[in-house]
Protein backbone atom coordinates (compact mmCIF):
# COMPACT_ATOMS: atom_id res chain seq x y z
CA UNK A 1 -8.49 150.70 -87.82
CA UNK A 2 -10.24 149.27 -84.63
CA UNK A 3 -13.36 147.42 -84.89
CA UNK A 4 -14.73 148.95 -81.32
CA UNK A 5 -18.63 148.44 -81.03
CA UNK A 6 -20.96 147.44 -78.28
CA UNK A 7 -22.95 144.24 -77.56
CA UNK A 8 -26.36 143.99 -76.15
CA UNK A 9 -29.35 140.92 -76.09
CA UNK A 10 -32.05 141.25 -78.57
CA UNK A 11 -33.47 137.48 -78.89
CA UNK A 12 -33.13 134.05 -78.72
CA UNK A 13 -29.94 133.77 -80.45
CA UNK A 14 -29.51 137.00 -81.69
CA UNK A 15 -27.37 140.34 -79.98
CA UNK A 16 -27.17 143.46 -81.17
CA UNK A 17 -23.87 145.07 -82.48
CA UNK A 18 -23.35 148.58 -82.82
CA UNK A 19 -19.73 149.02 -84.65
CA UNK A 20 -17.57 152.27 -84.07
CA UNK A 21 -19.62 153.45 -88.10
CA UNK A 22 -23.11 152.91 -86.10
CA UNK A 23 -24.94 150.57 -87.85
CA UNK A 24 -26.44 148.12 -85.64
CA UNK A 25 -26.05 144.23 -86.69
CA UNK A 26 -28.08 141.13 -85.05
CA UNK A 27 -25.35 138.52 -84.43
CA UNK A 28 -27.41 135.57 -85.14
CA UNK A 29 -26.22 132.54 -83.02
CA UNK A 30 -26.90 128.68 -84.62
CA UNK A 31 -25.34 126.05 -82.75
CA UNK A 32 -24.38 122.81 -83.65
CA UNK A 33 -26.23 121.05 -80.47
CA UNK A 34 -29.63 122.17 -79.58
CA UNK A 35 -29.52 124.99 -76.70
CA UNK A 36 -30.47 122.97 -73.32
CA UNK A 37 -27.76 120.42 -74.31
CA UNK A 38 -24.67 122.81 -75.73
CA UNK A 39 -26.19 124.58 -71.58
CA UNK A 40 -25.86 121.28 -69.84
CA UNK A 41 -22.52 120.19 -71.77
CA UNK A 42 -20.53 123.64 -71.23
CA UNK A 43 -21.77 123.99 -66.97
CA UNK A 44 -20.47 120.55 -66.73
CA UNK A 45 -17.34 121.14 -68.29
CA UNK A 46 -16.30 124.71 -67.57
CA UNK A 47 -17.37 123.35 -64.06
CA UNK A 48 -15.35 120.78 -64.14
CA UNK A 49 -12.50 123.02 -65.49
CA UNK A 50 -12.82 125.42 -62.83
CA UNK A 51 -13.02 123.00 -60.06
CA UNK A 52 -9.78 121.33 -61.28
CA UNK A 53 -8.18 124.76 -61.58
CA UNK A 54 -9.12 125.26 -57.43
CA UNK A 55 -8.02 121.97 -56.81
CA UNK A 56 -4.73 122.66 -58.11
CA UNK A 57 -3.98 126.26 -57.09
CA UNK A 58 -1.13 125.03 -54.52
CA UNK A 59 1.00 123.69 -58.11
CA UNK A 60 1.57 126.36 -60.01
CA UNK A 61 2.47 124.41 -63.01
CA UNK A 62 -0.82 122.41 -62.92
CA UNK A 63 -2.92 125.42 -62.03
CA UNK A 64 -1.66 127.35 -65.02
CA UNK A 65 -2.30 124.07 -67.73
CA UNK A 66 -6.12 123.83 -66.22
CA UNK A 67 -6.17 127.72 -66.40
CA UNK A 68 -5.41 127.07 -70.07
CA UNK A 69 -8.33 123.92 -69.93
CA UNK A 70 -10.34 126.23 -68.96
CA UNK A 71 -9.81 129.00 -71.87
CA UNK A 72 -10.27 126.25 -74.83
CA UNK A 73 -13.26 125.01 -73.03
CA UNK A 74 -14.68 128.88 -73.35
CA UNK A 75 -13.77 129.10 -76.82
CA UNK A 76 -15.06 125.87 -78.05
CA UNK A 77 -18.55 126.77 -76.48
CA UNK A 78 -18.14 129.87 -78.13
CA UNK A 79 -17.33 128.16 -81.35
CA UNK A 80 -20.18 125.64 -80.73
CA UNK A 81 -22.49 128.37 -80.51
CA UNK A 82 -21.85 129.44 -84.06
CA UNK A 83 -21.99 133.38 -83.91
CA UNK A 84 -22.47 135.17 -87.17
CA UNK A 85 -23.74 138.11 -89.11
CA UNK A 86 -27.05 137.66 -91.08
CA UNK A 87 -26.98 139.24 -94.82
CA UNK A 88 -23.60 138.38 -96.04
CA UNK A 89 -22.90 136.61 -99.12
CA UNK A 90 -20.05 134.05 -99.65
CA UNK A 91 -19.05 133.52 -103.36
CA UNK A 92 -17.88 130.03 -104.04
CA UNK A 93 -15.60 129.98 -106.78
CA UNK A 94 -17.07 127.37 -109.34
CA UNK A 95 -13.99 127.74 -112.04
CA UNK A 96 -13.38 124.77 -112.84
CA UNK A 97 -16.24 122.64 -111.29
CA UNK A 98 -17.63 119.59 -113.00
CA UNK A 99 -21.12 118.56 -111.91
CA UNK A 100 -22.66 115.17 -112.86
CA UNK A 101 -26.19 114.32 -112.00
CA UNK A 102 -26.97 110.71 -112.14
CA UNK A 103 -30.53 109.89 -112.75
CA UNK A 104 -32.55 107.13 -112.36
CA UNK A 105 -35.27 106.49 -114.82
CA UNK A 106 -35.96 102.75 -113.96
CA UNK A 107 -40.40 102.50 -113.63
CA UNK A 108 -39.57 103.65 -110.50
CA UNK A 109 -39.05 107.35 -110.87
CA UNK A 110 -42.79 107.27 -111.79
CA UNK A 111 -44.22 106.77 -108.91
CA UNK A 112 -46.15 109.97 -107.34
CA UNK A 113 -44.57 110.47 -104.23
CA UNK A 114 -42.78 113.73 -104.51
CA UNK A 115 -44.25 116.99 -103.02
CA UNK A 116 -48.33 116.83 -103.11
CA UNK A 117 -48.30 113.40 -104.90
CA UNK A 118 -46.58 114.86 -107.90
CA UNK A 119 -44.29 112.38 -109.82
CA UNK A 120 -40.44 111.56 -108.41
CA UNK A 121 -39.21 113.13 -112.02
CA UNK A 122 -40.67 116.12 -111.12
CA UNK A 123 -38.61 116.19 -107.92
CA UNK A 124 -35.54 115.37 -109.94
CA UNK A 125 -36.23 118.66 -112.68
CA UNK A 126 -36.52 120.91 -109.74
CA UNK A 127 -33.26 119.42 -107.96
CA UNK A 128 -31.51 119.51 -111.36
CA UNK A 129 -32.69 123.39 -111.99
CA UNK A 130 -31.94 124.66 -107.75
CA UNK A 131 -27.99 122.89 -108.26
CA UNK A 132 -27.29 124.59 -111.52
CA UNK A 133 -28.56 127.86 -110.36
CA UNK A 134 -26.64 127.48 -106.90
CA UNK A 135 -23.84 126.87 -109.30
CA UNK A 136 -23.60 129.38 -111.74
CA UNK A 137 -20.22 128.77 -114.04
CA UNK A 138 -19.90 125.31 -113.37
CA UNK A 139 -20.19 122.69 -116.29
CA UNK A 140 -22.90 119.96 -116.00
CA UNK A 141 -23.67 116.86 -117.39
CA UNK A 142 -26.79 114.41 -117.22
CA UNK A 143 -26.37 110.94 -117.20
CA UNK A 144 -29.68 108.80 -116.94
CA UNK A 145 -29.43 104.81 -116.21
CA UNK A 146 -31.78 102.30 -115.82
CA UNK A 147 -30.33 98.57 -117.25
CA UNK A 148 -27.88 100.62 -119.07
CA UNK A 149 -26.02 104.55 -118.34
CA UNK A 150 -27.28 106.68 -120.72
CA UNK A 151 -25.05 110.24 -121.39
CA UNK A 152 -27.89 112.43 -121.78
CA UNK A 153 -25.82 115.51 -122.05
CA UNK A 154 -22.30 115.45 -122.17
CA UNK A 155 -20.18 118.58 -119.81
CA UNK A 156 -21.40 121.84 -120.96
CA UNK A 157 -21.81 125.36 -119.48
CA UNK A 158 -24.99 125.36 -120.51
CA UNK A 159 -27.03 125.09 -117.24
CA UNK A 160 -30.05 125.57 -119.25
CA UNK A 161 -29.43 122.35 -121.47
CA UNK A 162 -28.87 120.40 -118.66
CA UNK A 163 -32.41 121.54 -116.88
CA UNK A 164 -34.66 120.63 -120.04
CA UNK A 165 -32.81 117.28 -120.67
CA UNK A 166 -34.08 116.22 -117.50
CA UNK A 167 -37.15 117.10 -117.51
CA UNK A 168 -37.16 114.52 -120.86
């Protein structure tokens, strides 16, 4: 089965896909270097690339390896670019993962600079609640210090536990 669609330009980094079942996809694009710089970095050195290859068209040998140059350079810009489709899920398999949050509860976790002025433990519950939800299956533990570690909860499944013994 052949994956034959079209391509045409919707956005800034987005295209439109249209796959051989019809259903039209945005290909986002999110690149690892902001857009005028991946621009300036892949003219200068597909130019470069392609200006070598010229040079060297009397060697065949030479023209063929900067030919090749010039591919990788094209794909790594392609790479760089970071196409993809929105609105698919990767599962991460958790089996087997051990998470251990470390928490400081010296006088210093009391200070109100988290969010809108709210305490830093406050911060910490809601970090402690977003990781065990991201990771669903895993086993947690909490482990407070200040002059002395503290094993608050020891590895468990429940995420739950975990969540509420930090928030103590």
């Amino acid at each position: 089965m052949s994956a034959v669609g079209t391509v045409s330009a919707v956005g800034t980094g987005e295209a439109l896909v249209t796959a051989s079942t019809g259903v039209a996809r945005a290909v986002v694009l999110q690149p690892v270097l902001p857009w005028w710089l991946l621009a300036v970095v892949g003219v200068a050195l597909l130019g470069f690339t392609a200006w070598r290859l010229v040079s060297e068209r009397s060697n065949r040998r030479l023209a063929r390896a900067w030919a090749r140059r010039l591919g990788v350079v094209a794909l790594l810009l392609v790479v760089a670019a970071r196409p993809g489709l929105p609105g698919g899920s990767a599962e991460a398999s958790v089996a087997q993962v051990n998470v251990f949050f470390v928490v400081d509860t010296t006088s210093s976790i009391a200070a109100e600079d988290w969010g809108d002025g709210e305490p830093r433990l406050t911060g910490v519950r809601a970090d402690v609640a977003a990781v065990a939800e991201q990771l669903a299956g895993a086993r947690f533990s909490l482990i407070s210090f200040d002059s002395t570690a503290v094993l608050r909860t020891p590895l468990t499944d429940d995420a739950a536990a975990v969540v509420s013994a930090a928030g103590s």
